[in-house]
PDB file of N, CA and C in Angstrom:
ATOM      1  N   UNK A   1     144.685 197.936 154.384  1.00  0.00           N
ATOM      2  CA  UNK A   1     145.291 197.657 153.102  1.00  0.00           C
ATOM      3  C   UNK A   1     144.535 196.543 152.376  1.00  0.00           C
ATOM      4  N   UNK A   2     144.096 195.495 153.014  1.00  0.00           N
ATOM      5  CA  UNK A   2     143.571 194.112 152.310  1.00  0.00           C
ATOM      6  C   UNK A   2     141.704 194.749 151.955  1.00  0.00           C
ATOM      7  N   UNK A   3     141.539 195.676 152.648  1.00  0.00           N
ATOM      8  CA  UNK A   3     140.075 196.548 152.248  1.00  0.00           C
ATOM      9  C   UNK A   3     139.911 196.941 150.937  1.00  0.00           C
ATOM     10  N   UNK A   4     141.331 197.664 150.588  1.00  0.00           N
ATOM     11  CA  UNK A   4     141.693 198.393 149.246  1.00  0.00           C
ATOM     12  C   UNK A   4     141.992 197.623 147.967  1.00  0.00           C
ATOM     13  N   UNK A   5     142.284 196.642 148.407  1.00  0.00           N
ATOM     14  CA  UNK A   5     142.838 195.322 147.466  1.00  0.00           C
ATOM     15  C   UNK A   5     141.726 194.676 146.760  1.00  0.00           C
ATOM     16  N   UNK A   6     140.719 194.235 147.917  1.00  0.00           N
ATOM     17  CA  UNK A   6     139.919 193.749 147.496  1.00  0.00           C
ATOM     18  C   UNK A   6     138.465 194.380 146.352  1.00  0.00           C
ATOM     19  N   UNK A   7     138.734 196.236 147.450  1.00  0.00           N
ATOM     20  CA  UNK A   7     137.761 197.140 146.728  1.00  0.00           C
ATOM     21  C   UNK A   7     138.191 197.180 145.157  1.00  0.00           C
ATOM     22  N   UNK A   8     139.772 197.303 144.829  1.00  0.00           N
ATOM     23  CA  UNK A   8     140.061 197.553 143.573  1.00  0.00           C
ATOM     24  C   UNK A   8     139.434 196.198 142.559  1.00  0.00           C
ATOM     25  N   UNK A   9     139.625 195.047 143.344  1.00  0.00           N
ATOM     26  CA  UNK A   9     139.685 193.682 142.530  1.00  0.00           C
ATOM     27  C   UNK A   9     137.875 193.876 142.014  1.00  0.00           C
ATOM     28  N   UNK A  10     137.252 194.212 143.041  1.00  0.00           N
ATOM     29  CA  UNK A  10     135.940 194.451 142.772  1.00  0.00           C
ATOM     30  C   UNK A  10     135.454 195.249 141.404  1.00  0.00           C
ATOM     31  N   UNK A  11     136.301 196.497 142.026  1.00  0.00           N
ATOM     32  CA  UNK A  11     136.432 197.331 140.506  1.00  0.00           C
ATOM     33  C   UNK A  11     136.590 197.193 139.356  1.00  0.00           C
ATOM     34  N   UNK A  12     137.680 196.529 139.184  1.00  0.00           N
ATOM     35  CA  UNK A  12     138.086 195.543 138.345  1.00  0.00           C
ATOM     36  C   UNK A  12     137.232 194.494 138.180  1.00  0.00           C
ATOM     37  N   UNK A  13     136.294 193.596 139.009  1.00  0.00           N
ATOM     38  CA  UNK A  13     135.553 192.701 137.810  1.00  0.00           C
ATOM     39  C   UNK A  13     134.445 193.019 136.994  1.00  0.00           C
ATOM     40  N   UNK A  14     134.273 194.244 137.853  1.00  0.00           N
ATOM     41  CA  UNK A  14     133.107 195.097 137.280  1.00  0.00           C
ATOM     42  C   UNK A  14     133.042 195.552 136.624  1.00  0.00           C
ATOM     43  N   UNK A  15     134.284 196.259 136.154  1.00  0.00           N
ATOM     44  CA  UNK A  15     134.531 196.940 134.790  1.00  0.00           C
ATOM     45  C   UNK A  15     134.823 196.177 133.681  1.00  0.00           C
ATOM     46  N   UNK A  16     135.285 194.810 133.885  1.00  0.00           N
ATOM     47  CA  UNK A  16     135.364 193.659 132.861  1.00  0.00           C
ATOM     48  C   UNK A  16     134.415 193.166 132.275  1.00  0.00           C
ATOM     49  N   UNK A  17     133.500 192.958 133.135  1.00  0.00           N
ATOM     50  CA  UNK A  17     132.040 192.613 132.869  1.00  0.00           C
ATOM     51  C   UNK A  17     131.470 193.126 132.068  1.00  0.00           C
ATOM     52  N   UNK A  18     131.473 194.522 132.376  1.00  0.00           N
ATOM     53  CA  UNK A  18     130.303 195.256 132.039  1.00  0.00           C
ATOM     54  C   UNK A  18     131.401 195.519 130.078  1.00  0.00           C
ATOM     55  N   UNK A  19     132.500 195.866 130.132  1.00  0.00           N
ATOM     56  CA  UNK A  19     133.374 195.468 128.816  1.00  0.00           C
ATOM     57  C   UNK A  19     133.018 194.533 128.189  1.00  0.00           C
ATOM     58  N   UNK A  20     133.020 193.415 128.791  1.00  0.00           N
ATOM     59  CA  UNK A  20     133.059 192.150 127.824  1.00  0.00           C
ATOM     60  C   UNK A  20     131.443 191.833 127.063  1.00  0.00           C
ATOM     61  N   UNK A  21     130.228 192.921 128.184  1.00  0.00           N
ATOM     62  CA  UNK A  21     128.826 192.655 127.382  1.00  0.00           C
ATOM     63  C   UNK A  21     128.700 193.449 126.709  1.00  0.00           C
ATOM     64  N   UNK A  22     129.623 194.881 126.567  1.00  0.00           N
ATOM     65  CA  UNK A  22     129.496 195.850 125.446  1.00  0.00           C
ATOM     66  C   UNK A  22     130.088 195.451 124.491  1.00  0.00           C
ATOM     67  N   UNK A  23     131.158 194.674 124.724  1.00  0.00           N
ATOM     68  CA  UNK A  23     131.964 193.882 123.253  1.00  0.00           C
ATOM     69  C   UNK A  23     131.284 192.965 122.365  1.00  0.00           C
ATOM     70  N   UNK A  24     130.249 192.160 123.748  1.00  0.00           N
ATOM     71  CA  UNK A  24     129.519 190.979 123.341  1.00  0.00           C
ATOM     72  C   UNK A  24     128.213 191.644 122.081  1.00  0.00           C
ATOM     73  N   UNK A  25     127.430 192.329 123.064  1.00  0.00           N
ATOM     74  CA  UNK A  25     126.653 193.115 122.432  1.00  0.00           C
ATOM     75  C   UNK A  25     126.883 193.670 120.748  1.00  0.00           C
ATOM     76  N   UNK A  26     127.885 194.122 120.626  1.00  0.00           N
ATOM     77  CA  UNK A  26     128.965 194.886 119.867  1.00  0.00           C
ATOM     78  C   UNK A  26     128.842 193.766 118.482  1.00  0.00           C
ATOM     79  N   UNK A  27     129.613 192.513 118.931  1.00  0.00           N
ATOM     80  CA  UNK A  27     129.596 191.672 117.986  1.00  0.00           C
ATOM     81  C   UNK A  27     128.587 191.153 117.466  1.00  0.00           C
ATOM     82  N   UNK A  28     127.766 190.834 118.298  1.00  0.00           N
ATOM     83  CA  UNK A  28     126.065 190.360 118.194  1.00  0.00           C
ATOM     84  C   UNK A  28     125.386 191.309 116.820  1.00  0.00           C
ATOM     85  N   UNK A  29     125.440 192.701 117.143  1.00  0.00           N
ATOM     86  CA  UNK A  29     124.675 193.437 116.508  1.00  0.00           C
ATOM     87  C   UNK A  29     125.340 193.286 114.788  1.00  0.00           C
ATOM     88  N   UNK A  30     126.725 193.626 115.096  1.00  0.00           N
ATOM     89  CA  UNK A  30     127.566 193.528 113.181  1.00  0.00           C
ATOM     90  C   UNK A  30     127.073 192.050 112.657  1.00  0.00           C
ATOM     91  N   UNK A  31     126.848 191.011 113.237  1.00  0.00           N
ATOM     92  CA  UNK A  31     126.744 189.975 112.761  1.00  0.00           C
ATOM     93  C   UNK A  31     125.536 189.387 112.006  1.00  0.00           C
ATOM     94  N   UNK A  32     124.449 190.155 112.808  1.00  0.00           N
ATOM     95  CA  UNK A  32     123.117 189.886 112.310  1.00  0.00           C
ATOM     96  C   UNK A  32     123.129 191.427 111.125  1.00  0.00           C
ATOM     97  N   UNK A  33     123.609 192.247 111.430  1.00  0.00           N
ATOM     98  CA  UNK A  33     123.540 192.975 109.923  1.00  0.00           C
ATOM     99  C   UNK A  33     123.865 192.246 109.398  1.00  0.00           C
ATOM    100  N   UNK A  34     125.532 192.063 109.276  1.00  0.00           N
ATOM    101  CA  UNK A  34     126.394 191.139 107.737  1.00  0.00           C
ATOM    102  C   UNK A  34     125.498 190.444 107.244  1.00  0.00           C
ATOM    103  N   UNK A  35     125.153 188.945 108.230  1.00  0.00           N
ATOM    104  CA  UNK A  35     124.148 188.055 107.473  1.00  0.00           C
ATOM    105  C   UNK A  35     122.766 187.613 108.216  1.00  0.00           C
ATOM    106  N   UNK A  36     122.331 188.180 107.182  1.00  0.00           N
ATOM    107  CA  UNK A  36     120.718 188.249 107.586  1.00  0.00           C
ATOM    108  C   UNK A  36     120.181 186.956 107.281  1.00  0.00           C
ATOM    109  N   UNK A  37     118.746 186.824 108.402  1.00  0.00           N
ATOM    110  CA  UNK A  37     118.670 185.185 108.328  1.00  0.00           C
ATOM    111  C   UNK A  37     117.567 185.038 106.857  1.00  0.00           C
ATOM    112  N   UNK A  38     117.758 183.455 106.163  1.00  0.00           N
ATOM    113  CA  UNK A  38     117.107 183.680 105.035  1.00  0.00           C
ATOM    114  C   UNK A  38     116.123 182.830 105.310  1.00  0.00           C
ATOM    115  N   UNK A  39     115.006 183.070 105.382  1.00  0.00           N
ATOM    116  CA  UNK A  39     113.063 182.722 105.430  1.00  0.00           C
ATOM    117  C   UNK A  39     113.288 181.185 104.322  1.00  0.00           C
ATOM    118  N   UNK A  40     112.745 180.809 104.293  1.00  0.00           N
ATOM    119  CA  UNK A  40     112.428 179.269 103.127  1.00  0.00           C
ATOM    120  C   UNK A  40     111.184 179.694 103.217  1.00  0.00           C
ATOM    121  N   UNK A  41     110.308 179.159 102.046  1.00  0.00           N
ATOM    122  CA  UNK A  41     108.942 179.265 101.211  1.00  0.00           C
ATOM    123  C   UNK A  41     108.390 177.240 101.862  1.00  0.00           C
ATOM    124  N   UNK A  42     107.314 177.164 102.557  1.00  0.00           N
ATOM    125  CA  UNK A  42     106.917 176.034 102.819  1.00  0.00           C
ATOM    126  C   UNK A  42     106.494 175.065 101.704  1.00  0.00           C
ATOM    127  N   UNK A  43     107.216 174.067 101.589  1.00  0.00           N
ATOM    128  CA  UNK A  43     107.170 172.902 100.129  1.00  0.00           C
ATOM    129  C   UNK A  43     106.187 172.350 100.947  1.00  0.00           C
ATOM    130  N   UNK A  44     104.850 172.402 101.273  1.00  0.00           N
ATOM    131  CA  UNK A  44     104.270 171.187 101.898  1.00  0.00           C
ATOM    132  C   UNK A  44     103.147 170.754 100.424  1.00  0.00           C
ATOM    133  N   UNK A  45     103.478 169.522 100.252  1.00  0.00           N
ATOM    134  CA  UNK A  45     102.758 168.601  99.607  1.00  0.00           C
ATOM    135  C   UNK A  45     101.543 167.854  99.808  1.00  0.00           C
ATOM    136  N   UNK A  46     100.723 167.004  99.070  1.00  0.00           N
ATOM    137  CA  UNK A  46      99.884 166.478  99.116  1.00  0.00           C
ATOM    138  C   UNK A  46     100.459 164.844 100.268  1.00  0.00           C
ATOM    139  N   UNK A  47     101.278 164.420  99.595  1.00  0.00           N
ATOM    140  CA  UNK A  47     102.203 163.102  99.402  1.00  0.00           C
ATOM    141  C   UNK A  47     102.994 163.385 100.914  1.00  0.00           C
ATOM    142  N   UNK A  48     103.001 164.317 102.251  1.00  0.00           N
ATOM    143  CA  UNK A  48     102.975 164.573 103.061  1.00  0.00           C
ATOM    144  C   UNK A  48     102.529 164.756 104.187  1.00  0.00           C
ATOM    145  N   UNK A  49     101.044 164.432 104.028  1.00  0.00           N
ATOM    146  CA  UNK A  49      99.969 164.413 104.798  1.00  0.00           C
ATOM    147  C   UNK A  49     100.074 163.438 106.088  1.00  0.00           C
ATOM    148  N   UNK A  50     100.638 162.269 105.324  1.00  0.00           N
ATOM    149  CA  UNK A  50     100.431 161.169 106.406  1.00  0.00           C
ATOM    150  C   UNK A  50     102.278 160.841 106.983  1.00  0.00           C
ATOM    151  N   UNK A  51     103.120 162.021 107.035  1.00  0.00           N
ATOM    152  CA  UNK A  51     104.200 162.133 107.125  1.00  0.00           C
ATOM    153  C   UNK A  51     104.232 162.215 108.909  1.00  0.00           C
ATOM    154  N   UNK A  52     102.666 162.462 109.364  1.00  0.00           N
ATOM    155  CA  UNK A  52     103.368 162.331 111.024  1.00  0.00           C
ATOM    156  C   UNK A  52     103.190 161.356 111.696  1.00  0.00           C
ATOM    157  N   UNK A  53     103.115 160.281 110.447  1.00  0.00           N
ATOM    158  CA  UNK A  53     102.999 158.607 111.549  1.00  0.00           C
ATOM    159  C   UNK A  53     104.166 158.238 111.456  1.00  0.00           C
ATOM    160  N   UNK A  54     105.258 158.598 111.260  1.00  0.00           N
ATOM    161  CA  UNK A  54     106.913 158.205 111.201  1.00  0.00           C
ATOM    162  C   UNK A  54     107.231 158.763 112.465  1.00  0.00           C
ATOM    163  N   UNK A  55     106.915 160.108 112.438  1.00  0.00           N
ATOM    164  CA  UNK A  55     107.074 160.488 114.270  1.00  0.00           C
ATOM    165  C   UNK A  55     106.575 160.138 115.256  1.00  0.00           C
ATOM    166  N   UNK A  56     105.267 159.379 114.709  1.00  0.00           N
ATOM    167  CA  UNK A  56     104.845 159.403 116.097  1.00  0.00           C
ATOM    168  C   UNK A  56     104.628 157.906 116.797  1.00  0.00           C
ATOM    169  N   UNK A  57     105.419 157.140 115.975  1.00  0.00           N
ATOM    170  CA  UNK A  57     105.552 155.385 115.982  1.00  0.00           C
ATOM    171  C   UNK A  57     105.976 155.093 117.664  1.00  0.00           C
ATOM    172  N   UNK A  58     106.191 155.861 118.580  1.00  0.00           N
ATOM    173  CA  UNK A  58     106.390 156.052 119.822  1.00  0.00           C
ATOM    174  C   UNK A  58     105.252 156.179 120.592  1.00  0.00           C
ATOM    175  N   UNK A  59     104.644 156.830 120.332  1.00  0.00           N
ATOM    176  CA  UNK A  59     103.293 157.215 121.098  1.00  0.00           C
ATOM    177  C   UNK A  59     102.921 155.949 121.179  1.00  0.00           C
ATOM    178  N   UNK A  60     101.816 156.020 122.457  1.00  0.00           N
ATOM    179  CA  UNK A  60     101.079 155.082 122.751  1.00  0.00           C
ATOM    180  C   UNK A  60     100.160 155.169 121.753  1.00  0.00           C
ATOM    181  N   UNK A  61      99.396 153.958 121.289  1.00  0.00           N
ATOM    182  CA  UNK A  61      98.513 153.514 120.439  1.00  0.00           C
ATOM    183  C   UNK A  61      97.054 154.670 120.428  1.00  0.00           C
ATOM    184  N   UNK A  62      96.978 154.971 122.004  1.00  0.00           N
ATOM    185  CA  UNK A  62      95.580 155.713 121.997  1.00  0.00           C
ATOM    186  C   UNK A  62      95.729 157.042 121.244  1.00  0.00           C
ATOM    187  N   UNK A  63      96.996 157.707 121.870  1.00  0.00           N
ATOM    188  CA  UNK A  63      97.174 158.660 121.261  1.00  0.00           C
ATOM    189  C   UNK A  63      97.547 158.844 120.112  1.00  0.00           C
ATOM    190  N   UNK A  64      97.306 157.882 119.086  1.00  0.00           N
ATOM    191  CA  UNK A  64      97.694 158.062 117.831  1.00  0.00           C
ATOM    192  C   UNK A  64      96.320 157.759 117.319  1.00  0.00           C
ATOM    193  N   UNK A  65      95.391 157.013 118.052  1.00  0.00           N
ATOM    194  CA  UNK A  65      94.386 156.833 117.524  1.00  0.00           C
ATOM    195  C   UNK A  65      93.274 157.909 117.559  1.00  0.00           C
ATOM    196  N   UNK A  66      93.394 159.063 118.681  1.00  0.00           N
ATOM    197  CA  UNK A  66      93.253 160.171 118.849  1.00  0.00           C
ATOM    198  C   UNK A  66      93.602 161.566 117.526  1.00  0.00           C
ATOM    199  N   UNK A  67      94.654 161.323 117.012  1.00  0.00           N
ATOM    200  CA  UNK A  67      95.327 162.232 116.287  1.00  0.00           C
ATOM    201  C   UNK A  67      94.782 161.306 114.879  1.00  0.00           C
ATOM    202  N   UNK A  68      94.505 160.570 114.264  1.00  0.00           N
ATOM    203  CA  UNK A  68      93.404 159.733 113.293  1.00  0.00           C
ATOM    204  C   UNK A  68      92.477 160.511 113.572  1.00  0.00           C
ATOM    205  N   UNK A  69      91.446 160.767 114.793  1.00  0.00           N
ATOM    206  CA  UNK A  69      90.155 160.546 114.598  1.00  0.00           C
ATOM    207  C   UNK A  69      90.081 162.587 114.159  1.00  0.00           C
ATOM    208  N   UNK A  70      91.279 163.011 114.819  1.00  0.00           N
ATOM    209  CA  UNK A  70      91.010 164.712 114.106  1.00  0.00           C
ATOM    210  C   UNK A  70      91.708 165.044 113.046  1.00  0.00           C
ATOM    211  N   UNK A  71      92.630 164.204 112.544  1.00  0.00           N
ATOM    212  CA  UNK A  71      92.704 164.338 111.098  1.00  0.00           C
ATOM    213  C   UNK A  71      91.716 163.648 110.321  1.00  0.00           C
ATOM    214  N   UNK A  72      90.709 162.419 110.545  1.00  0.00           N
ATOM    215  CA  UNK A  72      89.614 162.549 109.925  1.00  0.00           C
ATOM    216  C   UNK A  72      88.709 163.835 109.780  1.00  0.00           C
ATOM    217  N   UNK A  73      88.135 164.138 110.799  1.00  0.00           N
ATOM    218  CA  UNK A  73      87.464 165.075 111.396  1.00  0.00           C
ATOM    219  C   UNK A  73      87.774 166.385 110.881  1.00  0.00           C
ATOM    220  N   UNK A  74      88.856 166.347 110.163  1.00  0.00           N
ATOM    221  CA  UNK A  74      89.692 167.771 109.622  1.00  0.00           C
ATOM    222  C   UNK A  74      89.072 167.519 108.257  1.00  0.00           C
ATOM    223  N   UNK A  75      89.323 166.289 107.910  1.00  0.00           N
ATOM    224  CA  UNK A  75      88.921 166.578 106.455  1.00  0.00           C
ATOM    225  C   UNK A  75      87.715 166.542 106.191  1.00  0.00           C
ATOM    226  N   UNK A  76      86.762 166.164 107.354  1.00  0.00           N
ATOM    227  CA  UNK A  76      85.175 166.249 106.784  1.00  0.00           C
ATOM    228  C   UNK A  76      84.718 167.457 106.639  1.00  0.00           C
ATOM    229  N   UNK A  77      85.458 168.339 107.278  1.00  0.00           N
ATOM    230  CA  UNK A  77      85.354 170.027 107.489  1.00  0.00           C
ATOM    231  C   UNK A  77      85.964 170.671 106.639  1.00  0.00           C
ATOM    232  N   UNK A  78      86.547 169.876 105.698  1.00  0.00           N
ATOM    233  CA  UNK A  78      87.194 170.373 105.072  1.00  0.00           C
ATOM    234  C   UNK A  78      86.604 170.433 103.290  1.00  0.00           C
TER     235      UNK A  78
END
């Protein structure tokens, strides 16, 4: 009897499961129809250029002095 109990409970989580990722699934898919994701157009500016020494005020000194010498190096190639 406790064989059968357990076989059903089995049954039962299995069939929940596999429900709850067809539901999941289910919702997933209507949602990205309804609203579709919207792209942005890149504003990058002139007046932006030197916008990654605010991030990178952490770095060790070398490595910033590193990231100088190929943004020089960018613009001689450029």
């Amino acid at each position: 009897m406790k064989i059968w109990v357990n076989v059903l409970a089995l049954l039962v989580l299995i069939a929940s499961l596999v429900a709850g990722k067809m539901y999941w699934n289910h919702q997933a898919s209507e949602q990205s129809a309804v609203r579709p994701t919207k792209i942005e157009s890149s504003s990058y500016t002139k007046g932006e250029e030197a916008s990654w020494k605010k991030y990178a005020q952490n770095l060790p000194k070398s490595v910033i002095a590193k990231i100088e010498q190929a943004e020089k190096h960018k613009s001689l190639l450029s």
